[in-house]
PDB file of N, CA and C in Angstrom:
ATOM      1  N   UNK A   1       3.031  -0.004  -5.090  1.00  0.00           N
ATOM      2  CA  UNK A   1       2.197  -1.147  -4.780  1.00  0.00           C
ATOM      3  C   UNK A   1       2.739  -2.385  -5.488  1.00  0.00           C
ATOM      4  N   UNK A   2       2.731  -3.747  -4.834  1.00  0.00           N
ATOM      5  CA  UNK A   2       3.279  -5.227  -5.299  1.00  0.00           C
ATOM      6  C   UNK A   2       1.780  -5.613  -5.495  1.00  0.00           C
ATOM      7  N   UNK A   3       2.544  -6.238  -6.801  1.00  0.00           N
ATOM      8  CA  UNK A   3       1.486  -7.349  -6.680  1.00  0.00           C
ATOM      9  C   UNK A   3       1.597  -8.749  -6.124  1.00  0.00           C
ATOM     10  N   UNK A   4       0.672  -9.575  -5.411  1.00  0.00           N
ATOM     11  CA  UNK A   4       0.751 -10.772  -4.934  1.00  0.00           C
ATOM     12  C   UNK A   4      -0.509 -11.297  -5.142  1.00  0.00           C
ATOM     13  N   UNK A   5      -0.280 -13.058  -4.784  1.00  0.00           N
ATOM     14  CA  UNK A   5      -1.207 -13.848  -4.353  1.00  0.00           C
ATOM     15  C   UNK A   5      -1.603 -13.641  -2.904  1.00  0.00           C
ATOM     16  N   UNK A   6      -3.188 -13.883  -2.872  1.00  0.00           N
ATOM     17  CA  UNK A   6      -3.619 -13.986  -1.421  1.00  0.00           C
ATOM     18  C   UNK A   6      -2.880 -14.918  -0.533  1.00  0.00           C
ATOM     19  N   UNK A   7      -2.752 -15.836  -0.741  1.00  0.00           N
ATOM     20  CA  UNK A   7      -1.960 -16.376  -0.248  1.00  0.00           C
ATOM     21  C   UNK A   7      -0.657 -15.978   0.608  1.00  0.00           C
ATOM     22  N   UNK A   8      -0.270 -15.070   0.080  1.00  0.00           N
ATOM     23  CA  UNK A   8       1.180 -14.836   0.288  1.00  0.00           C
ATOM     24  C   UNK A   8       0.407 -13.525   1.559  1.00  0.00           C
ATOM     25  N   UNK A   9      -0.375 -12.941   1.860  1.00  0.00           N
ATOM     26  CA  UNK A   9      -0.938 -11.902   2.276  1.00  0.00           C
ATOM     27  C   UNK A   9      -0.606 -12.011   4.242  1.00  0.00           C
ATOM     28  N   UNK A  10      -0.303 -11.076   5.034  1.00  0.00           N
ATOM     29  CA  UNK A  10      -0.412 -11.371   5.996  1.00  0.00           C
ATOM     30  C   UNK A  10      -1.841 -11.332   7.241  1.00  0.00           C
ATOM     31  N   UNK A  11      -1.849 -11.920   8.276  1.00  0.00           N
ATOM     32  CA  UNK A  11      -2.987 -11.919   8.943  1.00  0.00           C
ATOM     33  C   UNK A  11      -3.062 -10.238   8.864  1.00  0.00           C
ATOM     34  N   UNK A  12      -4.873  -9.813   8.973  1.00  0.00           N
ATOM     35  CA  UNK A  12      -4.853  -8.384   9.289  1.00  0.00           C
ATOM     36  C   UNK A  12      -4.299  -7.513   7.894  1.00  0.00           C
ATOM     37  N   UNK A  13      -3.898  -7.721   7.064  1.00  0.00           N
ATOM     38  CA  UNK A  13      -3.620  -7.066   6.106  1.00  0.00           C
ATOM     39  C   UNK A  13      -4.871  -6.686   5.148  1.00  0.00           C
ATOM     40  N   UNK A  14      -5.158  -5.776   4.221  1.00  0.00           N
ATOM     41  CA  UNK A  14      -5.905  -6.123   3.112  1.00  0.00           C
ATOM     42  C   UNK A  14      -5.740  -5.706   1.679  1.00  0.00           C
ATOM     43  N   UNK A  15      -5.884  -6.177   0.933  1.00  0.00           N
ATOM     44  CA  UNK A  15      -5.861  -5.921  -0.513  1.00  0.00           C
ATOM     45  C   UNK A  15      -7.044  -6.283  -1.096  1.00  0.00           C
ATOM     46  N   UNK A  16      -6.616  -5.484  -2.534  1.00  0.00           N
ATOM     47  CA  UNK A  16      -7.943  -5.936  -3.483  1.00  0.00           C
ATOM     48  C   UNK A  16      -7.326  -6.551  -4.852  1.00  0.00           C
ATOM     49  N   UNK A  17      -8.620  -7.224  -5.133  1.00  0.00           N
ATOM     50  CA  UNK A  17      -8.287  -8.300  -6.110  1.00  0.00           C
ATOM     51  C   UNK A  17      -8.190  -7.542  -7.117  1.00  0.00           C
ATOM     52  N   UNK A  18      -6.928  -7.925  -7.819  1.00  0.00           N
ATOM     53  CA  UNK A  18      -6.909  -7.160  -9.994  1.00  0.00           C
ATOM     54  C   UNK A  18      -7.113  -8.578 -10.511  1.00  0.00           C
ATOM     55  N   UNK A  19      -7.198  -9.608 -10.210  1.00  0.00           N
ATOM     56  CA  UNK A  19      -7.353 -10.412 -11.245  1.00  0.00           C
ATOM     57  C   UNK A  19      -7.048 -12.235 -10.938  1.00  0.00           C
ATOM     58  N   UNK A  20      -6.951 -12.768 -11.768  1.00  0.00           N
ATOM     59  CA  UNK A  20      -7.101 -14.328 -11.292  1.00  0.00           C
ATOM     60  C   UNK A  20      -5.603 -15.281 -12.046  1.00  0.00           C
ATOM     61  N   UNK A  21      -5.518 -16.621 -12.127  1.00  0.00           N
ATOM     62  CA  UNK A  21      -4.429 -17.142 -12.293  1.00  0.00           C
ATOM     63  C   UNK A  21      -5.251 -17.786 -13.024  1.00  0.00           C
ATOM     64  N   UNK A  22      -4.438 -18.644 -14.561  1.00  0.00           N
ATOM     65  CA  UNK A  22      -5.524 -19.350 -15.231  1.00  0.00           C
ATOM     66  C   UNK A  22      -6.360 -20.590 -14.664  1.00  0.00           C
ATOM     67  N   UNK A  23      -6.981 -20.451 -14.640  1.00  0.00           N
ATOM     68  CA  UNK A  23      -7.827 -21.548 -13.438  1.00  0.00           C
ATOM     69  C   UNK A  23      -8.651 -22.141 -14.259  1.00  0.00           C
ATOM     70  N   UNK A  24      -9.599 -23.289 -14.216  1.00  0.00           N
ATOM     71  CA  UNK A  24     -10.848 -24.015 -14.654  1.00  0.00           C
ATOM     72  C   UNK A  24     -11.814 -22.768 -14.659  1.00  0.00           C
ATOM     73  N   UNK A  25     -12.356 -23.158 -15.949  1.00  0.00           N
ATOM     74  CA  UNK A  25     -13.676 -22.161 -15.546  1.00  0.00           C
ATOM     75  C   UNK A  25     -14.793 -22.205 -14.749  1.00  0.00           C
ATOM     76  N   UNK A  26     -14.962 -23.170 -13.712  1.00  0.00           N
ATOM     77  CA  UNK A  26     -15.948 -24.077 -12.998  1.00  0.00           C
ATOM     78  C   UNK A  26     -15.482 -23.177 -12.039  1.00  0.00           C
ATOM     79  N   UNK A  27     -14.031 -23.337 -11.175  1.00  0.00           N
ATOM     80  CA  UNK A  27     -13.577 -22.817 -10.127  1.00  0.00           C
ATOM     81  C   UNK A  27     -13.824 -21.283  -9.816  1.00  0.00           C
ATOM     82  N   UNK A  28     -13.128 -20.834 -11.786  1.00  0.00           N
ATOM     83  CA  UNK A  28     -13.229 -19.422 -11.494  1.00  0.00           C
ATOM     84  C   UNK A  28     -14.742 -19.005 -11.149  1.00  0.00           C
ATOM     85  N   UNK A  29     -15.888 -19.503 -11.864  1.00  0.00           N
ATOM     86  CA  UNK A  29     -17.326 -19.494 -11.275  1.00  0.00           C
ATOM     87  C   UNK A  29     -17.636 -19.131  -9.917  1.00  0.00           C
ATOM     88  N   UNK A  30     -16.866 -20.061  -9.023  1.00  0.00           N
ATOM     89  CA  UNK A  30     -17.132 -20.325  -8.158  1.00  0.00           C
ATOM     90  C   UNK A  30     -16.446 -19.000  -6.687  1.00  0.00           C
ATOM     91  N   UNK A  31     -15.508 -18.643  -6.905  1.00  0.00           N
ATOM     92  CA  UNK A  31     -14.772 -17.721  -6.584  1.00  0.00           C
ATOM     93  C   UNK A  31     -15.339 -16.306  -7.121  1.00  0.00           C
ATOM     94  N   UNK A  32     -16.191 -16.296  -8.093  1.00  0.00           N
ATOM     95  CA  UNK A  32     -17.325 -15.067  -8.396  1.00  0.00           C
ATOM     96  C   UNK A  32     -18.191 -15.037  -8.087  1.00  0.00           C
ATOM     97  N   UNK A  33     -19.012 -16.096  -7.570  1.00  0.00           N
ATOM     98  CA  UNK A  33     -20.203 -16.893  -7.186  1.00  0.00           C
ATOM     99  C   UNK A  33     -20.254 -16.093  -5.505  1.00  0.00           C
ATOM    100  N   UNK A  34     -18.837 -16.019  -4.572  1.00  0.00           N
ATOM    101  CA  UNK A  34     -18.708 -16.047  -3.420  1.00  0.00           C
ATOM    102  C   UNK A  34     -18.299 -14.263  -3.564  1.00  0.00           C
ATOM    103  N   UNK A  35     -18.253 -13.845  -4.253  1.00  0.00           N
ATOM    104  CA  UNK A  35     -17.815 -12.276  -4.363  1.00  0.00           C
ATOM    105  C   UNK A  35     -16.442 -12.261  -4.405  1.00  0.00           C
ATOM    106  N   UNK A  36     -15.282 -12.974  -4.678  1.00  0.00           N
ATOM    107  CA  UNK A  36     -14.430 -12.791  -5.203  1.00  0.00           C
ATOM    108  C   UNK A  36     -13.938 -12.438  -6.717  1.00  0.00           C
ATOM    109  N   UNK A  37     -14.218 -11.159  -6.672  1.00  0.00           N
ATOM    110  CA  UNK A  37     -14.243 -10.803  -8.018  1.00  0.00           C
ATOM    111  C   UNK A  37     -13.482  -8.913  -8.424  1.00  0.00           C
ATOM    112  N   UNK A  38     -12.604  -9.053  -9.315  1.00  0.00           N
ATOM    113  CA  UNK A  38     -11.655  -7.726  -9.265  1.00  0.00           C
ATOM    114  C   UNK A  38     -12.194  -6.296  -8.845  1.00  0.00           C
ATOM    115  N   UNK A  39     -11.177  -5.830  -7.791  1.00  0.00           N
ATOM    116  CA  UNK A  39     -11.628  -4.593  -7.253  1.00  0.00           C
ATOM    117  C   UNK A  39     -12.521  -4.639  -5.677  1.00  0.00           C
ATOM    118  N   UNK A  40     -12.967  -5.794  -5.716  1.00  0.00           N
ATOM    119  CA  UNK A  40     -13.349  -6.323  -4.092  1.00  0.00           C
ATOM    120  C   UNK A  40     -11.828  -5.866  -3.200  1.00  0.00           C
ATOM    121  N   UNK A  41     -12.433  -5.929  -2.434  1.00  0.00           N
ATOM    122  CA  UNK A  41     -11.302  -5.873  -1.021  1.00  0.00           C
ATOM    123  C   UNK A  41     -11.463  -6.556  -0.077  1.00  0.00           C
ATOM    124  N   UNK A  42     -10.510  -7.065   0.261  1.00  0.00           N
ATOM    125  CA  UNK A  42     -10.104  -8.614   1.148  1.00  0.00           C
ATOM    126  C   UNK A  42      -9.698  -8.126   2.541  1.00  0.00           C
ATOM    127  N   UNK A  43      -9.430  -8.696   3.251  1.00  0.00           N
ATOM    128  CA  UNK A  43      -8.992  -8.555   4.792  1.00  0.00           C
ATOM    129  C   UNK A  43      -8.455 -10.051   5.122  1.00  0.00           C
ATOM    130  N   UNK A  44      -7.373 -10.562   5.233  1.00  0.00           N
ATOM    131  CA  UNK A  44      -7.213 -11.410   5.790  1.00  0.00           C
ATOM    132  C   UNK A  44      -7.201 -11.744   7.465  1.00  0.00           C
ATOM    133  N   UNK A  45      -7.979 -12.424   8.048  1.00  0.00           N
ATOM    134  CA  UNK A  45      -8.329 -12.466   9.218  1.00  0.00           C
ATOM    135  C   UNK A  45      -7.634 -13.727  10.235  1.00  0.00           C
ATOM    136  N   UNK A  46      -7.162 -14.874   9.513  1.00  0.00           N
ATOM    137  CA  UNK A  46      -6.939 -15.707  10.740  1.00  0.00           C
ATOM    138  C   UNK A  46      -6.328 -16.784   9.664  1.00  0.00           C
ATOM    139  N   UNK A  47      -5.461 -17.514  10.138  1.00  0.00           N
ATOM    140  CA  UNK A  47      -4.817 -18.478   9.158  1.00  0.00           C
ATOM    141  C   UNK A  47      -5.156 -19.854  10.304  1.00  0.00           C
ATOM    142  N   UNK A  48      -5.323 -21.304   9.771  1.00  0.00           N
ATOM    143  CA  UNK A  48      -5.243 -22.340  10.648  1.00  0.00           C
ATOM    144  C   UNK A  48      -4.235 -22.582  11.698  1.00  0.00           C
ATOM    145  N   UNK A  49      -4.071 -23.662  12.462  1.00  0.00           N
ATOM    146  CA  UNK A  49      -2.534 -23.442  13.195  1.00  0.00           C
ATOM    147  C   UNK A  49      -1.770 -24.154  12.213  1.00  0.00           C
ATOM    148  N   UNK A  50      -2.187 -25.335  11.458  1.00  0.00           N
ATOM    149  CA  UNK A  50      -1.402 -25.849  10.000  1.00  0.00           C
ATOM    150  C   UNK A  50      -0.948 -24.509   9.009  1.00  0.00           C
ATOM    151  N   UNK A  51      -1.333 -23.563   8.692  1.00  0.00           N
ATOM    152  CA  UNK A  51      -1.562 -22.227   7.931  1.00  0.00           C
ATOM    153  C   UNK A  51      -2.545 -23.084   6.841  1.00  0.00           C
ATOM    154  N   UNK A  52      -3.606 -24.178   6.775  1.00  0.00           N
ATOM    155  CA  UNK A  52      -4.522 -24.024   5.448  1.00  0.00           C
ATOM    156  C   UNK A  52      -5.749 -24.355   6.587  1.00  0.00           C
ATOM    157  N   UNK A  53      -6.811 -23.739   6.180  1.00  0.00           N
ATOM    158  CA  UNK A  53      -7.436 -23.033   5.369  1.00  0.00           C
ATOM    159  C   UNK A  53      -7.146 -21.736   5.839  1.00  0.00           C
ATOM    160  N   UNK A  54      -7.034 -20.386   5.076  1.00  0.00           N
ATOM    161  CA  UNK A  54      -6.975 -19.158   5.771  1.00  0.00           C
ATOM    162  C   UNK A  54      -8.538 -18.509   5.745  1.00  0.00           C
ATOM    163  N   UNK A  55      -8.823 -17.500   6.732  1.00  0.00           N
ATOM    164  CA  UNK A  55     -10.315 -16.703   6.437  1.00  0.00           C
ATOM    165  C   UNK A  55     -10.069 -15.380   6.097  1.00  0.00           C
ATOM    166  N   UNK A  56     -10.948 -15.704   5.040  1.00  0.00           N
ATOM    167  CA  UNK A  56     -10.494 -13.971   4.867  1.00  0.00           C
ATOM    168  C   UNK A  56     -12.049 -12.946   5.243  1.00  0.00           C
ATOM    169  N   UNK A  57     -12.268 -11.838   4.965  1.00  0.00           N
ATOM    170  CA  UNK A  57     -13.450 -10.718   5.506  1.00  0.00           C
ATOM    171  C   UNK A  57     -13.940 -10.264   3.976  1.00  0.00           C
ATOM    172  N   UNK A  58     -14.535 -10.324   3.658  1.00  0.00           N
ATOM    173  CA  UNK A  58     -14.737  -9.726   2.004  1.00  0.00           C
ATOM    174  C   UNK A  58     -16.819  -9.197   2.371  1.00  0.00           C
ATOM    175  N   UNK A  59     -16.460  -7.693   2.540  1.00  0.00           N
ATOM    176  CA  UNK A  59     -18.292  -7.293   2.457  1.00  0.00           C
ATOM    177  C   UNK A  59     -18.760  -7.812   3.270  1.00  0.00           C
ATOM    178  N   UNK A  60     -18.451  -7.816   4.643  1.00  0.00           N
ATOM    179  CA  UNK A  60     -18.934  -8.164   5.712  1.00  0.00           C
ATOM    180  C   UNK A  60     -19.453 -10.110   5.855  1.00  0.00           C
ATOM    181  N   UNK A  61     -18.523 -10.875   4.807  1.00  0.00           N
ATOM    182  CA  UNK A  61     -18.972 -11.924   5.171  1.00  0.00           C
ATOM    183  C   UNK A  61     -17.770 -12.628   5.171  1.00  0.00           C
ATOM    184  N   UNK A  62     -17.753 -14.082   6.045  1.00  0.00           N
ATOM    185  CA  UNK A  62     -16.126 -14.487   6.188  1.00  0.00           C
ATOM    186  C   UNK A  62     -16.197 -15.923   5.444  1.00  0.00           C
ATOM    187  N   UNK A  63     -14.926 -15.503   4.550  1.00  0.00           N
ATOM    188  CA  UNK A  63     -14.893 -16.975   3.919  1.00  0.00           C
ATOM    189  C   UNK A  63     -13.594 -18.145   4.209  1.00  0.00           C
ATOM    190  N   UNK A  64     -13.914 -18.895   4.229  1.00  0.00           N
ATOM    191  CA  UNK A  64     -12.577 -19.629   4.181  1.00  0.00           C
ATOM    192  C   UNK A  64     -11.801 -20.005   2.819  1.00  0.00           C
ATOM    193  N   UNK A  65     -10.755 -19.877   2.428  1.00  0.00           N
ATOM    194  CA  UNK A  65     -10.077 -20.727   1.730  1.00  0.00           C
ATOM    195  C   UNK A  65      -8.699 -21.124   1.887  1.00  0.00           C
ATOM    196  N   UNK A  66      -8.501 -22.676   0.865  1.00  0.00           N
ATOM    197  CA  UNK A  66      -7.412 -23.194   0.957  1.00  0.00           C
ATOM    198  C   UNK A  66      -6.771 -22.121   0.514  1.00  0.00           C
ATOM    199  N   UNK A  67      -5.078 -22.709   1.046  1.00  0.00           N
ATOM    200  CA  UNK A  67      -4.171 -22.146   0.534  1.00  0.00           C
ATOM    201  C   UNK A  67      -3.552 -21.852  -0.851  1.00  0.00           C
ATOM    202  N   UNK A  68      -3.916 -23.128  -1.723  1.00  0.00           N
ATOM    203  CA  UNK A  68      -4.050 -23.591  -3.215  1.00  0.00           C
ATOM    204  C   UNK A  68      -4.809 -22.894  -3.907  1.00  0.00           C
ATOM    205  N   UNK A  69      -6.592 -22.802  -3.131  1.00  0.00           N
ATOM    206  CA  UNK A  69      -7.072 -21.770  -4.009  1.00  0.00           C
ATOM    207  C   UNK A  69      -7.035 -20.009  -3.578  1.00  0.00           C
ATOM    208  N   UNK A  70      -6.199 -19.551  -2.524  1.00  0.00           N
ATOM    209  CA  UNK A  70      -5.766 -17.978  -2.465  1.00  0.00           C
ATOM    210  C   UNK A  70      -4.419 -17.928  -3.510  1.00  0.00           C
ATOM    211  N   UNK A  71      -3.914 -18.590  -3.848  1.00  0.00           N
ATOM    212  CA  UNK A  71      -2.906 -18.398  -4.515  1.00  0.00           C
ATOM    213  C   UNK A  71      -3.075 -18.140  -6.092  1.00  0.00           C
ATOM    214  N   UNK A  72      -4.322 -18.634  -6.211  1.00  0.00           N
ATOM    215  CA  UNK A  72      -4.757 -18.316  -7.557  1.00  0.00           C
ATOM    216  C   UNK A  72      -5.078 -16.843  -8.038  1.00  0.00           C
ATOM    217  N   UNK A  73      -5.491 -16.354  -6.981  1.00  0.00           N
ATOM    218  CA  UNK A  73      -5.818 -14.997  -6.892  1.00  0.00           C
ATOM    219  C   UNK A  73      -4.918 -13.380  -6.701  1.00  0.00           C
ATOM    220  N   UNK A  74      -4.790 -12.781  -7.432  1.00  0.00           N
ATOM    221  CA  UNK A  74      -3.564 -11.762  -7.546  1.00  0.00           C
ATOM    222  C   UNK A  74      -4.245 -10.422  -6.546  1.00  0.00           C
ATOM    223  N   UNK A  75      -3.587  -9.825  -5.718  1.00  0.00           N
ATOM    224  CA  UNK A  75      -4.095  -8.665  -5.219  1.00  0.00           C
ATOM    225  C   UNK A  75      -2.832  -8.090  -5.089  1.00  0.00           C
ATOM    226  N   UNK A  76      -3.437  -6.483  -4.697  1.00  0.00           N
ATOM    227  CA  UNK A  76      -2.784  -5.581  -4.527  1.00  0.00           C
ATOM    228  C   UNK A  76      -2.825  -5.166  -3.071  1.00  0.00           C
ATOM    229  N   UNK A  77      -1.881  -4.732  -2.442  1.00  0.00           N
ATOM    230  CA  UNK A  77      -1.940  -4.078  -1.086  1.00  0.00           C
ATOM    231  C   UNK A  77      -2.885  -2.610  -0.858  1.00  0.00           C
ATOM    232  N   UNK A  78      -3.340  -2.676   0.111  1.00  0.00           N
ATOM    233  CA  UNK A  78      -4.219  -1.212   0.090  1.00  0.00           C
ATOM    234  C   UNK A  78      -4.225  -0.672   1.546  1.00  0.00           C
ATOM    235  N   UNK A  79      -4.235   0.595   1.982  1.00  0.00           N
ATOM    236  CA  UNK A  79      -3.657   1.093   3.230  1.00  0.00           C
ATOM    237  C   UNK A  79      -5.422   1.008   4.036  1.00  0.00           C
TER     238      UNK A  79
END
């Protein structure tokens, strides 16, 4: 298993989060606030036709984020 940023993740793929990039603590709040938080599992679902904002599937609810803030975020690939 690699580790990566969401960001880097392809459409349809999913991983789960191990952990975060040093970020503001406001942001990181906020990204826990939405259930992004280690050991969740992601689904990336649809990227813009620009590629920002991407959506991802997390627990049956769909979120959007920039590209800037998936990159903050480290996951692992999962089958």
């Amino acid at each position: 298993m690699t580790h990566q940023t969401l960001d880097q993740m392809a459409i349809g793929s999913r991983s789960k989060i191990i952990g975060f990039a040093q970020t503001e603590a406001n942001f990181r709040r906020k990204l826990l606030a939405l259930g992004l938080m280690p050991g969740a599992v992601v689904e990336v679902r649809r990227l813009a036709p620009l590629g920002d904002p991407m959506q991802i599937q997390l627990r049956g609810a769909s979120i959007s984020l920039r590209k800037l803030e998936a990159a903050t975020i480290y996951v692992e690939s999962v089958v």
